[in-house]
Protein backbone atom coordinates (compact mmCIF):
# COMPACT_ATOMS: atom_id res chain seq x y z
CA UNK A 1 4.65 10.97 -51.75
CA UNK A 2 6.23 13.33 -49.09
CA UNK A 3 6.97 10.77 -45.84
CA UNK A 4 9.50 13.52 -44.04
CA UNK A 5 10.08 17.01 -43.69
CA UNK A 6 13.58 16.46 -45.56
CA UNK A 7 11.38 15.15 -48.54
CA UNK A 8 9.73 18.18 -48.44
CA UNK A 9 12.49 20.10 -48.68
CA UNK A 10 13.85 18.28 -51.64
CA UNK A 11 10.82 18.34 -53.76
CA UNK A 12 10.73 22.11 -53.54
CA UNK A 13 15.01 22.21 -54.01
CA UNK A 14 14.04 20.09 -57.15
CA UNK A 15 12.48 23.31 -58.76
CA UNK A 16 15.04 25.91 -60.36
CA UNK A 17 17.18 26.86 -57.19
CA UNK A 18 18.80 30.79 -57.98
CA UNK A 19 20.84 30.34 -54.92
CA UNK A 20 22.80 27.67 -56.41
CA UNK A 21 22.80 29.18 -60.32
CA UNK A 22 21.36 33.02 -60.18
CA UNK A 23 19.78 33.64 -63.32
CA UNK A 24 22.28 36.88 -64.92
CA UNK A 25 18.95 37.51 -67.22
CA UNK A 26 16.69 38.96 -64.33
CA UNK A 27 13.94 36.71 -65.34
CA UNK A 28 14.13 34.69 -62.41
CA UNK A 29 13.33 37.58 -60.28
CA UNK A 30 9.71 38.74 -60.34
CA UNK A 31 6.97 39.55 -58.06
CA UNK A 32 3.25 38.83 -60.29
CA UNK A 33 3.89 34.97 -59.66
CA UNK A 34 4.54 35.06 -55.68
CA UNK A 35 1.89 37.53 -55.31
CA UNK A 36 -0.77 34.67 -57.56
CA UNK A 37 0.46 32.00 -55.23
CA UNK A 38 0.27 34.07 -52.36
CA UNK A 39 -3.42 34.67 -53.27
CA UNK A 40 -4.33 30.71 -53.75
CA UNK A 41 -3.59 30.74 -49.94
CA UNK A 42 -5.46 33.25 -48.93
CA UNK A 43 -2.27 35.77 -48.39
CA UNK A 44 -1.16 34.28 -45.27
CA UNK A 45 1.84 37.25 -45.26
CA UNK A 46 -0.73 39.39 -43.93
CA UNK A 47 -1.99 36.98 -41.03
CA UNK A 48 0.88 38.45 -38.66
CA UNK A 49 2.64 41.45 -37.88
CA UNK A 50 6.04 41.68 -40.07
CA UNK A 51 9.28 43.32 -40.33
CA UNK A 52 11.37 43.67 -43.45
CA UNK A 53 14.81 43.63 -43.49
CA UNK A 54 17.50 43.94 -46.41
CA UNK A 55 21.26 44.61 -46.57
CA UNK A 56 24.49 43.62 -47.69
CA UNK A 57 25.65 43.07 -44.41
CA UNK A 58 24.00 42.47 -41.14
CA UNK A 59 20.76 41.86 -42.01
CA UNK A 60 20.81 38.12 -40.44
CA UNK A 61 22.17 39.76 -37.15
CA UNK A 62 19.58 42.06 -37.15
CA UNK A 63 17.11 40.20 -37.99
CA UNK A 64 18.11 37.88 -34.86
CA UNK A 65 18.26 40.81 -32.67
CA UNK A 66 14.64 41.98 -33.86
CA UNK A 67 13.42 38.37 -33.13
CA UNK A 68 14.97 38.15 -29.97
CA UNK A 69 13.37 41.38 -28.48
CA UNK A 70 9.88 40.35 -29.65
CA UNK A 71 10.29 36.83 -28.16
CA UNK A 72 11.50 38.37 -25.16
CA UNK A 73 8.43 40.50 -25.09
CA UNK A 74 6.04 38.07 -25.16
CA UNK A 75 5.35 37.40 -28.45
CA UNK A 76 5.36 34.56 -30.42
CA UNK A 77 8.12 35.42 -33.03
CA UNK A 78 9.16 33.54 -36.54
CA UNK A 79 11.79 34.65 -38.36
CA UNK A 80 12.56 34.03 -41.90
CA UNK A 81 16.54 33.94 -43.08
CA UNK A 82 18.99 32.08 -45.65
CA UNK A 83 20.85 30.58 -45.92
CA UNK A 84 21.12 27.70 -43.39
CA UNK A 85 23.94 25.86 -41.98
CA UNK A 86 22.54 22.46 -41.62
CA UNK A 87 18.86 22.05 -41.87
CA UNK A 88 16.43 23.73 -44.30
CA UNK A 89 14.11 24.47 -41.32
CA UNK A 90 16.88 26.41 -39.87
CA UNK A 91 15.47 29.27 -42.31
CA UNK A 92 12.17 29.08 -40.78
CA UNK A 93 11.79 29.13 -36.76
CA UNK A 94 10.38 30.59 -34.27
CA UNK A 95 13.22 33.02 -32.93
CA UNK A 96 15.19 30.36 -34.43
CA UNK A 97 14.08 27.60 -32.65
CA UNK A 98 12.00 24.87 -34.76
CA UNK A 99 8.30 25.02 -35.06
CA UNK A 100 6.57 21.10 -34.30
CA UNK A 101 7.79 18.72 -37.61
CA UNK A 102 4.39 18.06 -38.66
CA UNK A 103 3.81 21.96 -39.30
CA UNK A 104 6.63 21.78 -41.79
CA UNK A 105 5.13 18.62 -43.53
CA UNK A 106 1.76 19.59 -43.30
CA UNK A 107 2.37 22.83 -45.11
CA UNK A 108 4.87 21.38 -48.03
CA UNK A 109 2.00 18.70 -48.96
CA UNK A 110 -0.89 21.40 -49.23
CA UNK A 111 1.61 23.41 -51.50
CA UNK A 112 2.95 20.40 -53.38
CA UNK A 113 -0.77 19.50 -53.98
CA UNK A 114 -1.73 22.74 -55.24
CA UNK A 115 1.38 23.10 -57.32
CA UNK A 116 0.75 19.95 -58.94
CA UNK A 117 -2.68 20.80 -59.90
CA UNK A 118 -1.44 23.86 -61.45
CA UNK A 119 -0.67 24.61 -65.50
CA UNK A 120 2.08 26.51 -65.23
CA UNK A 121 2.08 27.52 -69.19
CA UNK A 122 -0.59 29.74 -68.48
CA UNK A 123 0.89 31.45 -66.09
CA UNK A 124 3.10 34.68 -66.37
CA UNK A 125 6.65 33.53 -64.89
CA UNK A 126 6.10 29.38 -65.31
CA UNK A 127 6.87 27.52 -62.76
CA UNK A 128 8.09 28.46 -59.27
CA UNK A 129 11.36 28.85 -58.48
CA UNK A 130 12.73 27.17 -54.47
CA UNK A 131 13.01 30.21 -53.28
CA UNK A 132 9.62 31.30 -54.03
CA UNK A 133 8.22 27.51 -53.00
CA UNK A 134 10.37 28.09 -49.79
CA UNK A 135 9.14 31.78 -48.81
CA UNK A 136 5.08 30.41 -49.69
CA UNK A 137 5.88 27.60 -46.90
CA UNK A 138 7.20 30.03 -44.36
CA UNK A 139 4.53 32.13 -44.62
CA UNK A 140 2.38 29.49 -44.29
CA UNK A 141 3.91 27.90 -41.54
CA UNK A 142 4.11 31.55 -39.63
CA UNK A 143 0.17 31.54 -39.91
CA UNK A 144 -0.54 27.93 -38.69
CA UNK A 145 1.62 28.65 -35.72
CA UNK A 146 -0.14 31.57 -35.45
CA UNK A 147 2.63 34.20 -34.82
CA UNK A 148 2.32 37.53 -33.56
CA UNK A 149 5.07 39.06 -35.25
CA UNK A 150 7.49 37.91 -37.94
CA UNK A 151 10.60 38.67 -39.38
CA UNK A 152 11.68 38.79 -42.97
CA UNK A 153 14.91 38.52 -43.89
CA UNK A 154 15.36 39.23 -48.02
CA UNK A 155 17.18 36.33 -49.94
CA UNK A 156 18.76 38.53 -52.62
CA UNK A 157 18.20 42.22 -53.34
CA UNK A 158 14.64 43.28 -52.14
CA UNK A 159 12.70 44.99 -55.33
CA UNK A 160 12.15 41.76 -57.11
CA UNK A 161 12.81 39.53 -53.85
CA UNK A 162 10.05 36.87 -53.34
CA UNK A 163 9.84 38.39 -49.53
CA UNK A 164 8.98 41.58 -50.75
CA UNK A 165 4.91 40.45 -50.87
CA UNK A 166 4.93 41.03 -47.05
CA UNK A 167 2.86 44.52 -45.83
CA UNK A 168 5.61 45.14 -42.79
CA UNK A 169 4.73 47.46 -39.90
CA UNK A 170 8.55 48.84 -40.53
CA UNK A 171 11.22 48.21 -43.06
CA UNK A 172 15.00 47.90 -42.30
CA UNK A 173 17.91 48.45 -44.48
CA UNK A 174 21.12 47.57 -43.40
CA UNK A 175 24.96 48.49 -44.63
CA UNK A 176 24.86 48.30 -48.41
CA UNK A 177 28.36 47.06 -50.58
CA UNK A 178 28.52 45.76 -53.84
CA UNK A 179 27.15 42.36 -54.56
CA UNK A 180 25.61 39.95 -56.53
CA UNK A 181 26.91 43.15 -59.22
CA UNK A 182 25.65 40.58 -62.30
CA UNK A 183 22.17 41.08 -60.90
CA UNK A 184 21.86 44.08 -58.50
CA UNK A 185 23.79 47.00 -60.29
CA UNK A 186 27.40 47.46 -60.68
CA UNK A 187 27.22 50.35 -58.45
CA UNK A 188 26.46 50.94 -55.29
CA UNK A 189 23.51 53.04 -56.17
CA UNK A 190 22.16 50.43 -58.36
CA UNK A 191 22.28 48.20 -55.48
CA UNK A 192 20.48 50.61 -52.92
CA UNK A 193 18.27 50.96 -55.61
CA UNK A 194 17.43 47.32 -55.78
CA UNK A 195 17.57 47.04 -51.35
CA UNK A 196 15.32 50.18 -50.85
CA UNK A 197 12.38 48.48 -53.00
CA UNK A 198 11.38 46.98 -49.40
CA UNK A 199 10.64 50.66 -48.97
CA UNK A 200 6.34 50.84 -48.46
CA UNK A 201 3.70 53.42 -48.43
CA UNK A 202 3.56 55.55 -45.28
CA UNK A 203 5.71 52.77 -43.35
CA UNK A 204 8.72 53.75 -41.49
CA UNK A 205 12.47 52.88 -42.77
CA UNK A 206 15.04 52.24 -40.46
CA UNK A 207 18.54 52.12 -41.95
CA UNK A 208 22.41 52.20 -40.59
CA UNK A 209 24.43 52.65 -43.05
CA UNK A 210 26.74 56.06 -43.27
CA UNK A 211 27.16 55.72 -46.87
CA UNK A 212 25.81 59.37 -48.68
CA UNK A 213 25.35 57.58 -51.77
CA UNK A 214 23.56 54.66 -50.63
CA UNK A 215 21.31 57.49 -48.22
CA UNK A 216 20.77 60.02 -51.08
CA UNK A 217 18.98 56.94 -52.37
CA UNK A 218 16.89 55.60 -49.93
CA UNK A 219 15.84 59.15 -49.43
CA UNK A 220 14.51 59.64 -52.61
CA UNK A 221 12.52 56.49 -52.34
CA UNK A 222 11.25 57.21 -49.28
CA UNK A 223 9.96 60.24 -50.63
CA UNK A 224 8.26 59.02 -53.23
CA UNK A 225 7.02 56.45 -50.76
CA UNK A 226 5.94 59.43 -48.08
CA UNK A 227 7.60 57.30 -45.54
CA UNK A 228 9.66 58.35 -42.47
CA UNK A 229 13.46 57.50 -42.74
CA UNK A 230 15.30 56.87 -39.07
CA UNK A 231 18.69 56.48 -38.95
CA UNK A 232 21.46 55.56 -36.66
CA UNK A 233 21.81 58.07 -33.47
CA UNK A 234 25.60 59.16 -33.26
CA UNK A 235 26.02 59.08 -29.35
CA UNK A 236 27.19 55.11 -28.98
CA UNK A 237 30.21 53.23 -28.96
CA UNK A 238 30.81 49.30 -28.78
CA UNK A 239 33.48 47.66 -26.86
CA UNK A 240 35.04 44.33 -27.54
CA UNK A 241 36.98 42.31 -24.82
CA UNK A 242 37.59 39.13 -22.95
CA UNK A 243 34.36 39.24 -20.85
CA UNK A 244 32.36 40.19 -24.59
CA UNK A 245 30.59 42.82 -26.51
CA UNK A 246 29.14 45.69 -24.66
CA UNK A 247 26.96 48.49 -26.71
CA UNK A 248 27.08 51.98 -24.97
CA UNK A 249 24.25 53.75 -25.77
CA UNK A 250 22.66 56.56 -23.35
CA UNK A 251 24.51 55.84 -20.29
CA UNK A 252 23.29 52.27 -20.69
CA UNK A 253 25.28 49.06 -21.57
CA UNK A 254 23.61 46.34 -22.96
CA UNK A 255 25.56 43.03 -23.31
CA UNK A 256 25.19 41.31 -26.85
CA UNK A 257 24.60 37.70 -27.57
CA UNK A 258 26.60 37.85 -30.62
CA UNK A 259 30.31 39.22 -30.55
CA UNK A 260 32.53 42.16 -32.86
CA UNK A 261 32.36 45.82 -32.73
CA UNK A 262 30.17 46.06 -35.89
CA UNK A 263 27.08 43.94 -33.97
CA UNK A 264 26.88 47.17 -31.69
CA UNK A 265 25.54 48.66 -34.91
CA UNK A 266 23.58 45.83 -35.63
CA UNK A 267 21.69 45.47 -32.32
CA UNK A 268 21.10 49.27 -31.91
CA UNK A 269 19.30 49.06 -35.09
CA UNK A 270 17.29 46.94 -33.97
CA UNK A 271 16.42 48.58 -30.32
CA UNK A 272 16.22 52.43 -32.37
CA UNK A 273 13.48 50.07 -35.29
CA UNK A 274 11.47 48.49 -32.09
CA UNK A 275 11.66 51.18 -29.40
CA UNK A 276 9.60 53.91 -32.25
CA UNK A 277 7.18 51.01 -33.71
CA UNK A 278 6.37 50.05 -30.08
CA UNK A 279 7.30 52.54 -27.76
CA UNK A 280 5.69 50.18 -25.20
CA UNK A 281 8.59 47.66 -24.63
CA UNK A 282 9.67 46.80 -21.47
CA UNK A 283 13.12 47.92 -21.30
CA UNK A 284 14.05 44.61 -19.75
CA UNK A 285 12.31 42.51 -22.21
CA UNK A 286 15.29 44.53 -24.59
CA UNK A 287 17.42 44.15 -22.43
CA UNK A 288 17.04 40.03 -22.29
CA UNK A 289 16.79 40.13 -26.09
CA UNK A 290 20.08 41.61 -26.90
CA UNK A 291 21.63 39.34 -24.64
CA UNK A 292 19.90 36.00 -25.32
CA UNK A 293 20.55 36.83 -29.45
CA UNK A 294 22.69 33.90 -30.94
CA UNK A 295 23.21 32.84 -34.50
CA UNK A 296 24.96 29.13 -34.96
CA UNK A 297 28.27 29.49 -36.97
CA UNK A 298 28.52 33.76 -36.65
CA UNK A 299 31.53 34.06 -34.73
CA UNK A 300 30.52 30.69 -32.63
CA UNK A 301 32.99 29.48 -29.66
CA UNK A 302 33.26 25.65 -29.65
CA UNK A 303 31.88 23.85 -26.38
CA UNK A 304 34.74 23.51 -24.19
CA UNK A 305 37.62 24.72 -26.43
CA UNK A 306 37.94 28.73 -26.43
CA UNK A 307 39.92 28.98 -28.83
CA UNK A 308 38.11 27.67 -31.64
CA UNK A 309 35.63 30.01 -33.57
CA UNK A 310 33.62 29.16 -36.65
CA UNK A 311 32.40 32.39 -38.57
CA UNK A 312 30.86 32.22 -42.01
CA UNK A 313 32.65 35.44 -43.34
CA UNK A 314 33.68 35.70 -47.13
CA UNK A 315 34.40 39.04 -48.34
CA UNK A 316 37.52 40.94 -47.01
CA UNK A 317 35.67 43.33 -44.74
CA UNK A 318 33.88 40.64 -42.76
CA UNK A 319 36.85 38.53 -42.45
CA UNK A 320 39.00 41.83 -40.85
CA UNK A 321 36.34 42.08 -38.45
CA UNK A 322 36.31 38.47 -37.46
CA UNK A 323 40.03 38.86 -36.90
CA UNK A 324 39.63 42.10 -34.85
CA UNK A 325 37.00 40.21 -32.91
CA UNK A 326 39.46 37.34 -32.35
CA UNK A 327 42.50 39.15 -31.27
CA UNK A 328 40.03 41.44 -28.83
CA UNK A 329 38.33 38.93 -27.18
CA UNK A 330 40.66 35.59 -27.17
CA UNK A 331 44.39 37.11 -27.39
CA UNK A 332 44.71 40.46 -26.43
């Protein structure tokens, strides 16, 4: 029996976890089963508005940025990321603030129950993984809530991605390197391959990355997909300092909650994705967003001791910039 939320979260880590031991076969990563649990629920992906974003980089920035607009908007916002620092729930909030306790206990027991009543020999896939148990709870727990909009961060990938059962009102790609190359592709084009599955029928894609290979990619899925594709305007510049991170963009500066030259990118990406899906924004409401965005442990200042950052980068690109962002903003 399930007596706390952090029970809850251990019964569904008990399942096959692919975070902690990815499955090199591919037949960990499949759609047909989330889209049959999904349907036990009544498809509670589709009770809310949704936006989709994948990447290799960025994507939890952006994600925050999206969520942070919408909240500041006026509408009740959940957002969907991984992984966390501390607390499972940290992966599902509302603009990453915690929904009530019993919301997340409520929803684990009616998905434990149904689980349990389930023969999972008959069905295509066997049982399902954490990932998939944890995605089914968000969505869940976005419905109960009742959330206007939500955002959906991909775990791995995006194709084959448990996430990619949502119907979003946009989809978002972010910069694309190689990763997860055991799984995704050993090229980069393997791996926009995988990322522009999030890509949906007669939805708009809104990407930033620069890379021709990684575009000439998207753009052939988008036209198979008769999407739109909106990328990156060219007029902006971000500046990094003492007093923070300021994004130029047409004669305006907006200050951003999160520091480094490459969340100017981030944060326009997510102003250019909700400024064309709703056009009806207040501009301060985006202006409040941007600023208000924060992320525990990406480039975080300690209380009362400046110099002291914790950033979770690990590859050699995202450590560079958390240097550059150091020496701007603390030493120069």
């Amino acid at each position: 029996m399930l007596k706390s939320v952090n029970d809850g979260f251990e019964w569904m880590v008990s399942f096959t976890n692919l975070e902690k031991k990815p499955d090199v076969t591919k037949r960990g990563y499949r759609l047909d089963k989330m889209f049959y649990l999904l349907e036990l629920f009544d498809n509670p992906q589709l009770s809310y508005k949704t936006i989709h974003v994948a990447g290799s980089k960025g994507k939890g920035s952006t994600s925050a940025f999206l969520a942070s607009i919408l909240n500041e908007s006026g509408f009740k916002t959940g957002i969907y990321s991984s992984p966390h620092l501390l607390d499972y729930r940290e992966r599902i909030t509302n603009n990453h603030n915690f929904f009530p306790g019993h919301l997340y206990l409520e929803s684990i027991k009616e998905v434990k129950k149904t689980i349990e009543s389930l023969d999972f020999t008959e069905i295509s896939g066997g049982k399902p993984t954490t990932f998939e148990l944890m995605t089914l709870v968000a969505f869940i727990i976005f419905k109960k809530a009742k959330c206007d909009w939500v955002v959906v961060e991909t775990g791995l990938g995006g194709r084959l991605d448990s996430t990619n059962t949502v119907l979003p009102q946009a989809s978002v790609i972010t910069t694309i390197e190689l990763e997860h190359t055991e799984i995704l592709g050993s090229t980069i084009q393997e791996i926009a391959f995988e990322k522009s599955g999030i890509i949906k029928q007669n939805r708009p894609i809104f990407t930033s990355t620069k890379n021709n290979a990684v575009l000439s990619v998207i753009k052939k899925k988008v036209k198979e997909m008769d999407s739109k594709l909106y990328t990156l305007p060219k007029n902006y510049s971000t500046n990094v300092n003492k007093m923070g991170t300021i994004l130029n963009y047409e004669g305006k500066e907006y200050k951003l909650g999160l520091e480094g030259e490459v969340q100017g990118e981030n944060a326009l990406l997510a102003i250019t994705t909700l400024k064309t899906i709703l056009p009806e924004l207040d501009s301060k409401a985006i202006d409040r967003g941007i600023e208000k965005t924060s992320i525990p442990g990406r480039f975080h200042q300690v209380a009362n001791n400046p110099i002291t950052i914790l950033d979770g980068a690990h590859t050699i690109k995202s450590v560079k910039s958390a240097t550059d962002t150091f020496k701007k903003k603390l030493i120069v």
